[in-house]
C-alpha atoms as a PDB file:
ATOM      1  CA  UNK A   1     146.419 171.017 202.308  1.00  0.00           C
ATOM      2  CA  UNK A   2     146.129 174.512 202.062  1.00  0.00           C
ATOM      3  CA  UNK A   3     141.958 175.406 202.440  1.00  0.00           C
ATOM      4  CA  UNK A   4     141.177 172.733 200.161  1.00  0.00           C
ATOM      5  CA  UNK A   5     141.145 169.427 199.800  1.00  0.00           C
ATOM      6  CA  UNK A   6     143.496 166.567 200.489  1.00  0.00           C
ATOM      7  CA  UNK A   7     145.540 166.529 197.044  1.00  0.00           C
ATOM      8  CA  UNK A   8     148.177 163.135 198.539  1.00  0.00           C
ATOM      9  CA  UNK A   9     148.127 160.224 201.038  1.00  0.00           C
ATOM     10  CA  UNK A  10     151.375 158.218 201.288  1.00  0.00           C
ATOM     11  CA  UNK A  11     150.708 155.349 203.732  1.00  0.00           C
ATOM     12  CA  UNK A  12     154.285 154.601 205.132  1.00  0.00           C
ATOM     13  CA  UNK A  13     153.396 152.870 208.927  1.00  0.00           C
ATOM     14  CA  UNK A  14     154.426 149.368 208.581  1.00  0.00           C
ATOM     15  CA  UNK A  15     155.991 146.906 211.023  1.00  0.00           C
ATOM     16  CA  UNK A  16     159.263 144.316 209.788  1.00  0.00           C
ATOM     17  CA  UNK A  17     158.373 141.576 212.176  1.00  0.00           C
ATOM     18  CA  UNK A  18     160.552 138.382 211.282  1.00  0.00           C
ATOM     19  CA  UNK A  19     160.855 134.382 211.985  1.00  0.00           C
ATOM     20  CA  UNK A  20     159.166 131.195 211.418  1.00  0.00           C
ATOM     21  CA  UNK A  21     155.914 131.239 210.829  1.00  0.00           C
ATOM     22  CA  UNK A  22     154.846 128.195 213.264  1.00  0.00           C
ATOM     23  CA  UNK A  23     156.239 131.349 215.759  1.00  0.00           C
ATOM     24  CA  UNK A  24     153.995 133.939 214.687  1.00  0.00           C
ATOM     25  CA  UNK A  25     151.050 133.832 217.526  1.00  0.00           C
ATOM     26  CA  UNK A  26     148.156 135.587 217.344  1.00  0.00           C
ATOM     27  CA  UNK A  27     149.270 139.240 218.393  1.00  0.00           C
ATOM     28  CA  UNK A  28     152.201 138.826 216.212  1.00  0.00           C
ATOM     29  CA  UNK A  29     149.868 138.374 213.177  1.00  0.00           C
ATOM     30  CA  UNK A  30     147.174 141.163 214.574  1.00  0.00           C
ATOM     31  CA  UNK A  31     150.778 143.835 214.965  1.00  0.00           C
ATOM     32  CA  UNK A  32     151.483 143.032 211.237  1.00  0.00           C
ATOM     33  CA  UNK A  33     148.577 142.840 209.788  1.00  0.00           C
ATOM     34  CA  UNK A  34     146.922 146.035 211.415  1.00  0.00           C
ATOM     35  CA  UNK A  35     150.200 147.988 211.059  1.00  0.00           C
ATOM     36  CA  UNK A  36     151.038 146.802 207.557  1.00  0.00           C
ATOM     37  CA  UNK A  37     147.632 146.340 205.448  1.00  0.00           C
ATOM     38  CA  UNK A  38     144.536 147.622 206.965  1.00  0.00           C
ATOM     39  CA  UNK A  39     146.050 150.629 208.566  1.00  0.00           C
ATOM     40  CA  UNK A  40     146.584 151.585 205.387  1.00  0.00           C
ATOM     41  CA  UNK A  41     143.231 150.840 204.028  1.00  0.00           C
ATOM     42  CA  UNK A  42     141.771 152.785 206.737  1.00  0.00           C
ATOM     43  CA  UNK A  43     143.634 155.592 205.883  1.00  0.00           C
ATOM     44  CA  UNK A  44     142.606 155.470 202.179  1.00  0.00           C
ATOM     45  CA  UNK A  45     138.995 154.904 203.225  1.00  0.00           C
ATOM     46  CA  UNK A  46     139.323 158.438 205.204  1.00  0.00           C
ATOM     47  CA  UNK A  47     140.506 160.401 202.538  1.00  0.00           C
ATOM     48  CA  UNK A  48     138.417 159.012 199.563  1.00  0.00           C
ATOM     49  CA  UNK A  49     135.295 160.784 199.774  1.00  0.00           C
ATOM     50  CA  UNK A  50     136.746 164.386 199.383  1.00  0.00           C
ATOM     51  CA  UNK A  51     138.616 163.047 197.093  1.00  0.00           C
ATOM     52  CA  UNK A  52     136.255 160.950 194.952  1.00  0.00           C
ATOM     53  CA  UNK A  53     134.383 164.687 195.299  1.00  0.00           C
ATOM     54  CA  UNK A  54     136.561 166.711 193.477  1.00  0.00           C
ATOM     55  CA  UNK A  55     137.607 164.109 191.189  1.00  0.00           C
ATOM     56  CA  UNK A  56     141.517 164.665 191.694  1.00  0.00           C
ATOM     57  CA  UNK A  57     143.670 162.601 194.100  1.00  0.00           C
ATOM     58  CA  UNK A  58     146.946 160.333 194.610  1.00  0.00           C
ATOM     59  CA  UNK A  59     147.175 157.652 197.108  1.00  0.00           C
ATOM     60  CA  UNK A  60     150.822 156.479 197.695  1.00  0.00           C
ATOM     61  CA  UNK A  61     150.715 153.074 199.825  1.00  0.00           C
ATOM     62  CA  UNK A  62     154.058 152.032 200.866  1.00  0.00           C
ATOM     63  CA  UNK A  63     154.790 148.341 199.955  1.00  0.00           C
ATOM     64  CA  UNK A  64     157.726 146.474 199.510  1.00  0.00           C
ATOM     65  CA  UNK A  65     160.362 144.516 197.556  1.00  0.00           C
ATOM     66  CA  UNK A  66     158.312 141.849 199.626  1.00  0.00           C
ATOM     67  CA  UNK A  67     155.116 142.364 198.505  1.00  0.00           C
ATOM     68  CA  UNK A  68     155.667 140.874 195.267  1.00  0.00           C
ATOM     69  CA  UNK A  69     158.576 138.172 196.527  1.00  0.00           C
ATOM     70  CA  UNK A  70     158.892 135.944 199.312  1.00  0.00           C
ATOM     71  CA  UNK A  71     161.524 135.086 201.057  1.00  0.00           C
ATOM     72  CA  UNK A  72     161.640 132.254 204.145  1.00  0.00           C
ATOM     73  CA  UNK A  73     161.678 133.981 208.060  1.00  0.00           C
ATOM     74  CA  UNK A  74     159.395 136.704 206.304  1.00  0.00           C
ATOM     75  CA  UNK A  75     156.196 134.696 205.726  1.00  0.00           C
ATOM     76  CA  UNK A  76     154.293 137.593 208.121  1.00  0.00           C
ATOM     77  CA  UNK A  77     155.551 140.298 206.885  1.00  0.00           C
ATOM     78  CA  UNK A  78     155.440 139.215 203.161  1.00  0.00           C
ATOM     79  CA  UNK A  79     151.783 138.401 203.925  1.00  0.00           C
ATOM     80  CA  UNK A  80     150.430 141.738 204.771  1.00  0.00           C
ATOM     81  CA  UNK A  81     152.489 143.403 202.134  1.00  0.00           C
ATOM     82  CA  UNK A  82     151.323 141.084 199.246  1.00  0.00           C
ATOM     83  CA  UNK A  83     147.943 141.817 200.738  1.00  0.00           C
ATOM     84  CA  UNK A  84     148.678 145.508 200.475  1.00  0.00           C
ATOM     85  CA  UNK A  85     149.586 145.477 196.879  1.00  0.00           C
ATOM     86  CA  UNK A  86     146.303 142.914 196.107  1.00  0.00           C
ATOM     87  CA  UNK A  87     144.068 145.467 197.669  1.00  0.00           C
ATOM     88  CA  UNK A  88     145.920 148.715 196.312  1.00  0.00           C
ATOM     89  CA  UNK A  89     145.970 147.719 192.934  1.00  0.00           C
ATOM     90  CA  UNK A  90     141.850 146.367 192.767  1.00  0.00           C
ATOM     91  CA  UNK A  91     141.800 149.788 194.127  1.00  0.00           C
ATOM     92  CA  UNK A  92     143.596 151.804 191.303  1.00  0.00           C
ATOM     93  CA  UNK A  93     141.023 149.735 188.835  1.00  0.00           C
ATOM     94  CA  UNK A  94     137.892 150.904 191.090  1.00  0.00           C
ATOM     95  CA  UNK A  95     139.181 154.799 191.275  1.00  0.00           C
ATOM     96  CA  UNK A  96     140.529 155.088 187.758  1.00  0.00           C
ATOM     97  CA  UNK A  97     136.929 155.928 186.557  1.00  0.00           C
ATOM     98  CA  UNK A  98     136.358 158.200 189.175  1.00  0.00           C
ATOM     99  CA  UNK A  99     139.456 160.656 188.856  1.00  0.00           C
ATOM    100  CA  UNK A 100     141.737 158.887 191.728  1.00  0.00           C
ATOM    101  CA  UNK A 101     145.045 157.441 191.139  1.00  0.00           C
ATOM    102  CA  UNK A 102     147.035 154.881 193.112  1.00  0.00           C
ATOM    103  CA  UNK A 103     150.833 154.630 192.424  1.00  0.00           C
ATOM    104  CA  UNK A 104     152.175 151.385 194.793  1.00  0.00           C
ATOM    105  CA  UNK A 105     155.756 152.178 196.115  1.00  0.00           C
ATOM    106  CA  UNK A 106     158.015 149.775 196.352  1.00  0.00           C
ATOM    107  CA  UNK A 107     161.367 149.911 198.631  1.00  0.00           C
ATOM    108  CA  UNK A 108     164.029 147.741 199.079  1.00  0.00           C
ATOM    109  CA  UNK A 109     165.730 147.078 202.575  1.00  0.00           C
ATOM    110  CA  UNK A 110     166.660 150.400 203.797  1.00  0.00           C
ATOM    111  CA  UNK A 111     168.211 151.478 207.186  1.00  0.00           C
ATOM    112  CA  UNK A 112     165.746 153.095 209.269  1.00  0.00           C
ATOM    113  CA  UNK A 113     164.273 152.259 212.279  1.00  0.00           C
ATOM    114  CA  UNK A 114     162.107 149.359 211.130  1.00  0.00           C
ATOM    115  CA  UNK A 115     164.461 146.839 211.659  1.00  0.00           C
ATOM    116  CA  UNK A 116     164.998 148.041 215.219  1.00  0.00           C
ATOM    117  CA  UNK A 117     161.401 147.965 216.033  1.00  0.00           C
ATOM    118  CA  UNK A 118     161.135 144.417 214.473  1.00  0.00           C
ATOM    119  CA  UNK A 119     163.825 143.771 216.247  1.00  0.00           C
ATOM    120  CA  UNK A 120     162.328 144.209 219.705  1.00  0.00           C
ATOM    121  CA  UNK A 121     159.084 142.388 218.719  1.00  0.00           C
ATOM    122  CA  UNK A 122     160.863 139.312 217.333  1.00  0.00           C
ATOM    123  CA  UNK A 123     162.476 139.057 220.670  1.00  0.00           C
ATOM    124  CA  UNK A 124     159.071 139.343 222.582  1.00  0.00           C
ATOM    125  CA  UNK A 125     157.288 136.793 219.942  1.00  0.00           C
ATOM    126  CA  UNK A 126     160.387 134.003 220.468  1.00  0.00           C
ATOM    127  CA  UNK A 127     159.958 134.839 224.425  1.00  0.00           C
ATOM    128  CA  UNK A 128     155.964 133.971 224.194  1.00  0.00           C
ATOM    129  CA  UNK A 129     156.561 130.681 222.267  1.00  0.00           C
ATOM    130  CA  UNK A 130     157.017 127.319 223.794  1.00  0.00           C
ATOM    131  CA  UNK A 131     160.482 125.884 224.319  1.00  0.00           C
ATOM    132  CA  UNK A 132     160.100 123.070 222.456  1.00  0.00           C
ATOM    133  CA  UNK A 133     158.938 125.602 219.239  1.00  0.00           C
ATOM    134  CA  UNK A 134     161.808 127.597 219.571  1.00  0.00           C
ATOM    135  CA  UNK A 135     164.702 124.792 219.794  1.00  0.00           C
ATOM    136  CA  UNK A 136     162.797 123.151 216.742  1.00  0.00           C
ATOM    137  CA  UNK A 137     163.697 126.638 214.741  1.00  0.00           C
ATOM    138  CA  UNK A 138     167.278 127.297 216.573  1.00  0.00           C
ATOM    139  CA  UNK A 139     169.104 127.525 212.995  1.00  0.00           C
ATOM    140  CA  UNK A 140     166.260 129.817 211.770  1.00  0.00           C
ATOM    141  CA  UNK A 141     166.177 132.144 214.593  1.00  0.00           C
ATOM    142  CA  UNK A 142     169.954 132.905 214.146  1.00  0.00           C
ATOM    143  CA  UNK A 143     169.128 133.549 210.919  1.00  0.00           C
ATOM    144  CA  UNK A 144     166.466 135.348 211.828  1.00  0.00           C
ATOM    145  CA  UNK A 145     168.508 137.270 214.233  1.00  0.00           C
ATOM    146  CA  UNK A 146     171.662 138.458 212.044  1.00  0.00           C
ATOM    147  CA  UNK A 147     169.091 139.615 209.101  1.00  0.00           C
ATOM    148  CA  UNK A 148     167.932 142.191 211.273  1.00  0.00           C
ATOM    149  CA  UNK A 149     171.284 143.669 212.401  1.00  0.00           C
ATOM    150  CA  UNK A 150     173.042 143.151 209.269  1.00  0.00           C
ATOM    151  CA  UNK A 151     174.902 146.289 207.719  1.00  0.00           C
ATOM    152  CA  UNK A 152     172.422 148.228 204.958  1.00  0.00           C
ATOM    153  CA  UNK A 153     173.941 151.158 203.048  1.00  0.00           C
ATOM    154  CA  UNK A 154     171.458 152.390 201.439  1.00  0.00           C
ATOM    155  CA  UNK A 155     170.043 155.920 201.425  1.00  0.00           C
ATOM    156  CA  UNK A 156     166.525 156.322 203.127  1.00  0.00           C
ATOM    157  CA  UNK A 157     166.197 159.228 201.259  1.00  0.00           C
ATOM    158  CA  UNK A 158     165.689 157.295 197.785  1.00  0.00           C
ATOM    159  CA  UNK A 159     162.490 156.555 198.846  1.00  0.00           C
ATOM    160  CA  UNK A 160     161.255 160.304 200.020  1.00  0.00           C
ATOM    161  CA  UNK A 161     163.018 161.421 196.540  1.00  0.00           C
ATOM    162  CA  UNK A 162     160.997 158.945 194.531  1.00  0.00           C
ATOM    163  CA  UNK A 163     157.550 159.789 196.510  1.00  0.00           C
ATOM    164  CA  UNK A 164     158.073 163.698 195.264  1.00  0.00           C
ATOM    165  CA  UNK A 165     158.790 162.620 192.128  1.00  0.00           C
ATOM    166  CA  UNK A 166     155.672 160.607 191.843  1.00  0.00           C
ATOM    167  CA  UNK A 167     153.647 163.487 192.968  1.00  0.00           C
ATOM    168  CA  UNK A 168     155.054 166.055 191.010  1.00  0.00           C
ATOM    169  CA  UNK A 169     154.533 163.889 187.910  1.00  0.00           C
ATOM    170  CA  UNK A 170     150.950 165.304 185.897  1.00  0.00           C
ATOM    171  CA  UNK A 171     147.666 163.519 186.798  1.00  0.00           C
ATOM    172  CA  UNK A 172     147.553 160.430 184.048  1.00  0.00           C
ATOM    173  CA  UNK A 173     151.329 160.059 184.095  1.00  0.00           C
ATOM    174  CA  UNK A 174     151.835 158.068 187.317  1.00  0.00           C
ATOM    175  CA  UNK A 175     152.757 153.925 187.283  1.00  0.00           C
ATOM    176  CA  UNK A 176     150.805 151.384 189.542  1.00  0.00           C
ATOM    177  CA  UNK A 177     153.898 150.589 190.771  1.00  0.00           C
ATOM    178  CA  UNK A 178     157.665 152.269 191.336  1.00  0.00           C
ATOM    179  CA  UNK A 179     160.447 150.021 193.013  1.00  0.00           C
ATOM    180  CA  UNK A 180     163.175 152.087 195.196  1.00  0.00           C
ATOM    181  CA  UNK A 181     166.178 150.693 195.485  1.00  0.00           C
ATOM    182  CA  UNK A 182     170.077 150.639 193.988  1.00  0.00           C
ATOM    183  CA  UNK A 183     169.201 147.298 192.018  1.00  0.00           C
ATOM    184  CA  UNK A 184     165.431 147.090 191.229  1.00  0.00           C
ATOM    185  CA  UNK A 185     165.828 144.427 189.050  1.00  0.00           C
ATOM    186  CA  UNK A 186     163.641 141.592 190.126  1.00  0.00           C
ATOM    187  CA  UNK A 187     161.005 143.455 191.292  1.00  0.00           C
ATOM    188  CA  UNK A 188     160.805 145.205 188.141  1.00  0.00           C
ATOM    189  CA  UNK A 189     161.032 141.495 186.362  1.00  0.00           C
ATOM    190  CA  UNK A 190     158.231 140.794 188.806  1.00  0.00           C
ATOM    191  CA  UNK A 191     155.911 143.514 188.055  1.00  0.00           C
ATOM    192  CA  UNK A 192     156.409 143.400 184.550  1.00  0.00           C
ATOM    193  CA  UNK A 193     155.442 139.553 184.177  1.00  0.00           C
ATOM    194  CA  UNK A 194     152.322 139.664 186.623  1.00  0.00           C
ATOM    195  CA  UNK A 195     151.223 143.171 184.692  1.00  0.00           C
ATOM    196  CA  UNK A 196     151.015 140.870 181.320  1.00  0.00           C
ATOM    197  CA  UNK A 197     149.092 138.725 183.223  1.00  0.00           C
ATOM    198  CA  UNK A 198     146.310 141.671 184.652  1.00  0.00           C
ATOM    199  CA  UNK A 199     146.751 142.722 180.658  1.00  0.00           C
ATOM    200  CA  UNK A 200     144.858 139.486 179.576  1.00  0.00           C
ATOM    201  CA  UNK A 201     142.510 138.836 182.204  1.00  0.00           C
ATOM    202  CA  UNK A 202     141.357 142.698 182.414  1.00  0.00           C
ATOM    203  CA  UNK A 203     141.657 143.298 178.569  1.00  0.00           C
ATOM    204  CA  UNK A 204     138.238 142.307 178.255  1.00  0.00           C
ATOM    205  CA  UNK A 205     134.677 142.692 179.500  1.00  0.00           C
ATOM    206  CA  UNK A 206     133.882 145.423 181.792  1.00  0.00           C
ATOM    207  CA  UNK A 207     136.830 146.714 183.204  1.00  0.00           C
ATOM    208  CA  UNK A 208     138.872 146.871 180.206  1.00  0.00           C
ATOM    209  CA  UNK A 209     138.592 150.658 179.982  1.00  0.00           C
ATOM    210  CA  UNK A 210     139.922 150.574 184.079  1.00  0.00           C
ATOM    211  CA  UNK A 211     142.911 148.601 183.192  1.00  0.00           C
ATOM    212  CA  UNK A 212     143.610 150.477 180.975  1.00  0.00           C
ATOM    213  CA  UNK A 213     144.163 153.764 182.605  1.00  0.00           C
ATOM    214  CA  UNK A 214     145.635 152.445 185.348  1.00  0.00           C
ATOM    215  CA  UNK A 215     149.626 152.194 183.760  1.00  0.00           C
ATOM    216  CA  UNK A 216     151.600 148.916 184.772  1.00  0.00           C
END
């Protein structure tokens, strides 16, 4: 932003709160939810109108391997991130005529301070739970418990690398989606199989000029 317009948004707040899903109370849903889907909505909702004005304009939500997969102990977290990608990608479809492109990342498990965070929250949703709720999930709380302090070697930095790439790449270019991570592989399986899918329900009718400018 330099005396114009906003040219990028890359929504990155998000929230890695784990366990059970019987464990997940109310506030534990509201934290994820807020943190990792409509906080990110609201953001886009801010920045769209300049943007829809001068008909130029990325919008970079950050997702997750586990927005397109789902693993068990992750049910609230994979929620709000498959959420994310639903409501990013009916997004790139509504922009795409309207000069506004939406390019969903798609990280891996790095180590940054997420998993400390989550951590810290786990702990305090277990503590508000009943007893009898948390000796029923014992074997999944350890689980629970050793995910979030294992040992990740990964460099944080893939993702800021592959956020500047995606910017720096010419309007018209850009994917729906770019995975971040040493071994992509599933997610890329993933996106590739559901994409055939959007391909023949959107092929057709009224938004098959959307769908098609909107790549992957």
């Amino acid at each position: 932003l330099a005396g114009g317009g906003l040219d990028v948004l890359v929504s990155n707040a998000g929230i890695g709160l784990s366990g059970p899903l019987e464990l997940h109370d109310e506030a534990a849903m509201e934290a994820e939810f807020q943190t990792n889907l409509l906080g990110g909505l609201r953001m886009a909702r801010a920045v769209l109108p300049g943007m829809r004005a001068r008909k130029a304009g990325l919008i970079l939500p950050v997702s997750s391997q586990l927005g397109r997969i789902v693993m068990p102990n992750m049910g609230g977290y994979c929620s709000g991130k498959w959420g994310l990608e639903a409501a990013f990608e009916a997004m790139a479809y509504e922009l795409a005529p309207l000069g506004v492109e939406v390019t969903i990342v798609q990280p891996g498990g790095y180590p940054t301070r997420i998993w400390e965070t989550g951590a810290k929250a786990v702990e305090a949703m277990i503590a508000r739970n009943e007893p009898e709720r948390v000796r029923a999930y014992a074997q999944h709380i350890a689980i629970t418990r050793a995910s979030m302090t294992a040992p990740r070697r990964s460099d944080p930095m893939d993702v800021a690398h592959a956020i500047a790439a995606l910017i720096a790449l010419p309007a018209g270019d850009r994917p729906l989606r770019r995975p971040v991570h040493p071994d992509t592989s599933v997610t890329t399986a993933v996106n590739k199989a559901l994409s055939d899918v959007q391909d023949r329900v959107l092929s057709r009718g009224p938004y098959a000029a959307w769908r098609a400018a909107v790549s992957g």
